[in-house]
C-alpha atoms as a PDB file:
ATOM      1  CA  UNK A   1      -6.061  18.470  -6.902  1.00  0.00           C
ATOM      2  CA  UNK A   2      -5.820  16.496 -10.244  1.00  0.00           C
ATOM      3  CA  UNK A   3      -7.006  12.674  -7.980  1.00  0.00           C
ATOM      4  CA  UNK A   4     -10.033  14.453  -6.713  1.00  0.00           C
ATOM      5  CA  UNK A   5     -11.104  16.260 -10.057  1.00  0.00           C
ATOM      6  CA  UNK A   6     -10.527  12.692 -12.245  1.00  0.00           C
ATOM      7  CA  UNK A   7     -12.693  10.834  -9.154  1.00  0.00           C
ATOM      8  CA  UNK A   8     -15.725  13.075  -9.344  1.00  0.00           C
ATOM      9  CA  UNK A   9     -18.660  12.342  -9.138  1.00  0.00           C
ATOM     10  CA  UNK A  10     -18.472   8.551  -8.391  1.00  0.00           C
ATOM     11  CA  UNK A  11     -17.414   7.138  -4.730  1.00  0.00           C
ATOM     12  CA  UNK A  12     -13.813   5.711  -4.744  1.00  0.00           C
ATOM     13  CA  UNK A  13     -12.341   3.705  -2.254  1.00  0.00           C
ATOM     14  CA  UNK A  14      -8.252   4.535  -1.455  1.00  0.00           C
ATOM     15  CA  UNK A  15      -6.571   2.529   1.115  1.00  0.00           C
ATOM     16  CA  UNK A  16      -3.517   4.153   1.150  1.00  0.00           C
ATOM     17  CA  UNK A  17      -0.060   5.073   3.683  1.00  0.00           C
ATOM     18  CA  UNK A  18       0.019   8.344   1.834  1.00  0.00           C
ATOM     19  CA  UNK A  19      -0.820  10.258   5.230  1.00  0.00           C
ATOM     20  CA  UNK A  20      -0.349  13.344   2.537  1.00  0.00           C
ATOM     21  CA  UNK A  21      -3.685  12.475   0.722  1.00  0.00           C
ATOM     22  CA  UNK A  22      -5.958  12.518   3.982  1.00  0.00           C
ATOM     23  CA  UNK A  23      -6.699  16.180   4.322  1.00  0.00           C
ATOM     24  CA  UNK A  24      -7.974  16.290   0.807  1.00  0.00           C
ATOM     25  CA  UNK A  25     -10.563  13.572   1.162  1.00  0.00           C
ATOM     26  CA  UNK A  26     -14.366  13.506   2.284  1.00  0.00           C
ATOM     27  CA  UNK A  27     -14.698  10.393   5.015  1.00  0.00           C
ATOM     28  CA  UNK A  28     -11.915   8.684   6.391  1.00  0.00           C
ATOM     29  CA  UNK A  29     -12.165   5.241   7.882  1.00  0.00           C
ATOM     30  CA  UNK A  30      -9.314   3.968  10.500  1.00  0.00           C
ATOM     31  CA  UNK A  31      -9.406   0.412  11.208  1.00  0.00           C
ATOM     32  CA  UNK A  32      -7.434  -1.823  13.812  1.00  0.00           C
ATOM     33  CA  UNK A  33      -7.325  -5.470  13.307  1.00  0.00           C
ATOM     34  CA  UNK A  34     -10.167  -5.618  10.499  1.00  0.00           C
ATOM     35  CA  UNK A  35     -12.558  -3.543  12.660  1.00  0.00           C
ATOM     36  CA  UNK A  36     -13.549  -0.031  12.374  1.00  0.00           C
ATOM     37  CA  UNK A  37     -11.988   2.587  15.039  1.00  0.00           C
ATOM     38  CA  UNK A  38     -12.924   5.829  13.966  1.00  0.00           C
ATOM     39  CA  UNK A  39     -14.828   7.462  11.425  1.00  0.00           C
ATOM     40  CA  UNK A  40     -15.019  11.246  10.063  1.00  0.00           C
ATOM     41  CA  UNK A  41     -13.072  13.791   8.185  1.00  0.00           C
ATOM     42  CA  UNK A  42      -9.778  14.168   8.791  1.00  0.00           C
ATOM     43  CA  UNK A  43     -10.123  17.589  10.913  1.00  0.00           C
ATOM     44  CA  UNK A  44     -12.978  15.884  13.089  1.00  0.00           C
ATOM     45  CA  UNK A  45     -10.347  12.932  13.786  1.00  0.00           C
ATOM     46  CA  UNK A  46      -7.364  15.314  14.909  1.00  0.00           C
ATOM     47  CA  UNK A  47      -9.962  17.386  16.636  1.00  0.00           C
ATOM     48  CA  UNK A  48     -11.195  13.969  18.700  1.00  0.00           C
ATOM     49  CA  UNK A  49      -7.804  12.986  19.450  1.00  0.00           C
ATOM     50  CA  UNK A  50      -7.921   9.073  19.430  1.00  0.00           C
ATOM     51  CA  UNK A  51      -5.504   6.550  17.731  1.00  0.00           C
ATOM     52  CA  UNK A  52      -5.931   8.073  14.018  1.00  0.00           C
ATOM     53  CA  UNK A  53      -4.470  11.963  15.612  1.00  0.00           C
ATOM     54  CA  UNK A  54      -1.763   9.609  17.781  1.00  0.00           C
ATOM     55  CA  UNK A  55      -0.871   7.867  14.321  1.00  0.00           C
ATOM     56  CA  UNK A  56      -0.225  11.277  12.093  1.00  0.00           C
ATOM     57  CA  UNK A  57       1.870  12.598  15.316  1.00  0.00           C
ATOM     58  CA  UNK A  58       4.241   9.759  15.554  1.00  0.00           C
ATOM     59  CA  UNK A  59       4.192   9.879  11.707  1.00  0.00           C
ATOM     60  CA  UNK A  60       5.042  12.976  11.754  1.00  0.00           C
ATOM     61  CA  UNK A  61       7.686  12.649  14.483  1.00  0.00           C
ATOM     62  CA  UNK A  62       9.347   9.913  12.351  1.00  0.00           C
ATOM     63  CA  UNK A  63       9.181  11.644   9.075  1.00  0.00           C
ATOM     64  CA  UNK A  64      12.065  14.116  11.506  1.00  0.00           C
ATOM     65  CA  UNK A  65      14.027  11.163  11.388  1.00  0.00           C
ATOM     66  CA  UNK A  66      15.400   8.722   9.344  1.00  0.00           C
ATOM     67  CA  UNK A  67      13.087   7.222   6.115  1.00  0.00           C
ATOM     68  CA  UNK A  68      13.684   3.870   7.584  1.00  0.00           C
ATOM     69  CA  UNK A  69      10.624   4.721  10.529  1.00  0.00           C
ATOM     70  CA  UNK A  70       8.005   5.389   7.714  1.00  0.00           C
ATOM     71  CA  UNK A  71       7.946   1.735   6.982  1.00  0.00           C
ATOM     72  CA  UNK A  72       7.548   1.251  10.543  1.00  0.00           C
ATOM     73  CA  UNK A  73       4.349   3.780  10.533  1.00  0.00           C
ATOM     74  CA  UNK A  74       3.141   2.198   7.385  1.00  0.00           C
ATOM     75  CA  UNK A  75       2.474  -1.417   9.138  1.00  0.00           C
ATOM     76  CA  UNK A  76       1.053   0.138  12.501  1.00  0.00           C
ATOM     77  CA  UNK A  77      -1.843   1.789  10.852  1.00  0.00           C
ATOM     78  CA  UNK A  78      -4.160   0.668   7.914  1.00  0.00           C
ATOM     79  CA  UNK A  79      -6.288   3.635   6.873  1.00  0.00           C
ATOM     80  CA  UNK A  80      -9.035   3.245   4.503  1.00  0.00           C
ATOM     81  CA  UNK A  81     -10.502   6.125   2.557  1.00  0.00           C
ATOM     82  CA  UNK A  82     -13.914   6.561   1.025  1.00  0.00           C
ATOM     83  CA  UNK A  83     -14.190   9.668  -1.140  1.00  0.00           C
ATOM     84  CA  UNK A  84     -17.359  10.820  -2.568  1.00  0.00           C
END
């Protein structure tokens, strides 16, 4: 992926919607009203199940419908990304 190659080898922080990025990155971080949720990569956060796995399944339940719901999806969750 040409974002991860350029990045290497310094630590980058992405806060980003782009729910498309997530699988490709070392550590995410989820927060909820400026406080950390959940930490850990993004298979370890499906695998636990918790609000950042609820977020990518309504996401991805809305991304069946009209584009109008991703805006919706991008103010319920802020994710923050630190890549290393």
């Amino acid at each position: 992926m040409i974002i991860k190659s350029c990045l290497l080898p310094q630590t980058r922080v992405l806060v980003t919607h782009g729910v498309r990025y997530l699988p490709h990155v070392d550590r995410i971080i989820v927060m909820e009203k400026g406080k950390i949720t959940e930490v850990g990569t993004y298979d370890e956060l499906l695998q636990e199940g918790k609000n950042f796995a609820k977020f990518l399944e309504e996401y991805a339940t809305n991304q069946e419908g009209d584009e109008e719901d991703e805006a919706e999806c991008k103010n319920a969750t802020h994710t923050t990304v630190i890549t290393a």
